[in-house]
Protein backbone atom coordinates (compact mmCIF):
# COMPACT_ATOMS: atom_id res chain seq x y z
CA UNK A 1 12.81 55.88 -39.70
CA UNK A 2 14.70 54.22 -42.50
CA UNK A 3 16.77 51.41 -42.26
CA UNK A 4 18.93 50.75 -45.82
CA UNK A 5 19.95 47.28 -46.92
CA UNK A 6 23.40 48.13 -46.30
CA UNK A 7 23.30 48.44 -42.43
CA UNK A 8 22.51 52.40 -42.10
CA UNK A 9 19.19 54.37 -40.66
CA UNK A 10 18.33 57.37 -40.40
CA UNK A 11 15.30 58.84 -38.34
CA UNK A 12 13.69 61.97 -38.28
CA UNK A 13 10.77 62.95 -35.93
CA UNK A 14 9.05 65.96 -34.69
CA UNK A 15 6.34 66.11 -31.58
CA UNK A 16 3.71 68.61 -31.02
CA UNK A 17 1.51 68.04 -27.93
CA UNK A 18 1.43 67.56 -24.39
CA UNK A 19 3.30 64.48 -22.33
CA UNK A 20 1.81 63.46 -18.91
CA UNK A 21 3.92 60.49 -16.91
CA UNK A 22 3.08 59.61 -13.68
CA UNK A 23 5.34 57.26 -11.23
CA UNK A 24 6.06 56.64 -7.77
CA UNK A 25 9.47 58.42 -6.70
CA UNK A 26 10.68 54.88 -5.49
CA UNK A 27 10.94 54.16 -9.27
CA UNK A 28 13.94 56.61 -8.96
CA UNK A 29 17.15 55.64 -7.92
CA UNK A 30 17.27 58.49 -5.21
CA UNK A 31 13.66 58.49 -4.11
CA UNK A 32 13.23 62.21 -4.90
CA UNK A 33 10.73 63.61 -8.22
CA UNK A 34 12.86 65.81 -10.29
CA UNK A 35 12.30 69.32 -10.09
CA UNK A 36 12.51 70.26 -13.41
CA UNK A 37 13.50 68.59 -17.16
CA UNK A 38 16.61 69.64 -18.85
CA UNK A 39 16.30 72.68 -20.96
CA UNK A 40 15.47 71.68 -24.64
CA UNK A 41 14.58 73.79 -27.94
CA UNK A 42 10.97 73.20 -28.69
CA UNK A 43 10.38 71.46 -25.34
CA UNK A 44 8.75 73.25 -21.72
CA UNK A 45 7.66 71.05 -18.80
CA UNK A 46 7.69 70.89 -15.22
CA UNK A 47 7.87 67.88 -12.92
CA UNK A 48 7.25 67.39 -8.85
CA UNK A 49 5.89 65.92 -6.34
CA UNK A 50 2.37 65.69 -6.54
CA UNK A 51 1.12 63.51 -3.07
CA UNK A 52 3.72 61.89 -1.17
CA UNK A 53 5.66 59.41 -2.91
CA UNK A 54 4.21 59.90 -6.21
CA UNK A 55 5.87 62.45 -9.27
CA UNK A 56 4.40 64.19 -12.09
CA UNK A 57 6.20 65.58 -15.39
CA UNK A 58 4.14 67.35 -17.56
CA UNK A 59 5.99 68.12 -20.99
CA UNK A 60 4.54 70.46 -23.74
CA UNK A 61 6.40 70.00 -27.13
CA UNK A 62 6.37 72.81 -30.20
CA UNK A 63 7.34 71.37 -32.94
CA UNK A 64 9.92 69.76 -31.22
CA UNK A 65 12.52 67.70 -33.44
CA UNK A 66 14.81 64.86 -33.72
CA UNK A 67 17.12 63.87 -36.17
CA UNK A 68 19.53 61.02 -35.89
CA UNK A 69 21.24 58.44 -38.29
CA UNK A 70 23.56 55.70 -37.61
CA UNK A 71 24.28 51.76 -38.67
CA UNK A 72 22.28 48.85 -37.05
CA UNK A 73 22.15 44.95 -36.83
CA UNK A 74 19.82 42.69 -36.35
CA UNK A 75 19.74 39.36 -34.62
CA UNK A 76 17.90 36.67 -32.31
CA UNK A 77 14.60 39.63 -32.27
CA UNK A 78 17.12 42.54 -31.22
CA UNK A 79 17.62 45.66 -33.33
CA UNK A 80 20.84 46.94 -32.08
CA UNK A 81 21.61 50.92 -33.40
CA UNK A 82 24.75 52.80 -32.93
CA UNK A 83 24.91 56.37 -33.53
CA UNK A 84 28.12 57.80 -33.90
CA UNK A 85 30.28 58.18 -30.98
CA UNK A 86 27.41 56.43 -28.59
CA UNK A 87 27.09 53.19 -27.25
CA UNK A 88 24.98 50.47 -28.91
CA UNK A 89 21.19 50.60 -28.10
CA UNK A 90 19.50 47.22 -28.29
CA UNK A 91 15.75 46.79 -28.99
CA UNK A 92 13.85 43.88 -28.73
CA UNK A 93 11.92 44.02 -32.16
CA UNK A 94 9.03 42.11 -33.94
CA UNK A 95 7.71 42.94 -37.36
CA UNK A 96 4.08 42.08 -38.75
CA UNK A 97 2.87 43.40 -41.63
CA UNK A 98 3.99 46.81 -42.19
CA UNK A 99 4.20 47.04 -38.50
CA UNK A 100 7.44 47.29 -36.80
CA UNK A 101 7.17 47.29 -33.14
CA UNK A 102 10.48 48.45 -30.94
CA UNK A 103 10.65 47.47 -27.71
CA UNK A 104 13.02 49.40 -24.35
CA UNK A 105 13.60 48.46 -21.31
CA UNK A 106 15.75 50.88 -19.60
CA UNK A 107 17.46 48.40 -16.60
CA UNK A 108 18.86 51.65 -14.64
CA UNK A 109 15.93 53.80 -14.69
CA UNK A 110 13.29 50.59 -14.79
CA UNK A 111 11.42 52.11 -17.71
CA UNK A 112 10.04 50.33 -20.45
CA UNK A 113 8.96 51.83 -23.84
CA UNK A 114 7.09 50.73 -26.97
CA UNK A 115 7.39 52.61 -30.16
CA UNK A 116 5.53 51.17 -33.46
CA UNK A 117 5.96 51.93 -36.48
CA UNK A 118 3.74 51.74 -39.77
CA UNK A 119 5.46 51.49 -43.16
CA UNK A 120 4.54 54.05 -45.43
């Protein structure tokens, strides 16, 4: 990711490997494991109920990649990004170092997700 001085980013990222996430199905907001993820380039997986109450999405990515740009702000520890024609996404943020940590939490599917980043 890049973030310019004059309010723009731009990220590009690609994945190769396998994803394993495990959660109960009450974590959903219909109680049921999905059946199966959406159909993406680069992306195969499978998802289901593995014991009762509990779901399992296995994800294999192939070079799978994501490219994205858009404007941000920052204030009070949240990044907030806007890609075109989407709503704003706020991250709570803290930088040390070179180390850039972003911080989701997802209030309609109760998910939470930390991505950190190293300056190059």
């Amino acid at each position: 990711m890049t973030f310019a001085s004059d309010g723009t980013y731009r990220a590009e990222m690609e994945f190769d490997g396998t994803q394993i996430i495990s959660y109960p199905s009450s974590c959903l907001g219909g109680g049921q494991c999905p059946v199966a993820p959406a159909p993406n380039a680069g992306v195969t997986g499978s998802c289901g109920e593995v014991s009762p109450g509990q779901c399992r999405c296995e994800f294999v990515y192939d070079h799978f990649s994501l490219r994205f740009a858009g404007t941000y702000t920052t204030a009070d520890g949240t990044l907030t990004t806007v890609e075109p024609g989407s709503d704003p996404e706020p991250l709570e943020y803290c930088v040390e170092g070179n180390t850039l940590r972003l911080h989701t939490n997802e209030a309609s599917g109760g998910t939470t997700q930390t991505i950190v980043l190293t300056r190059q």
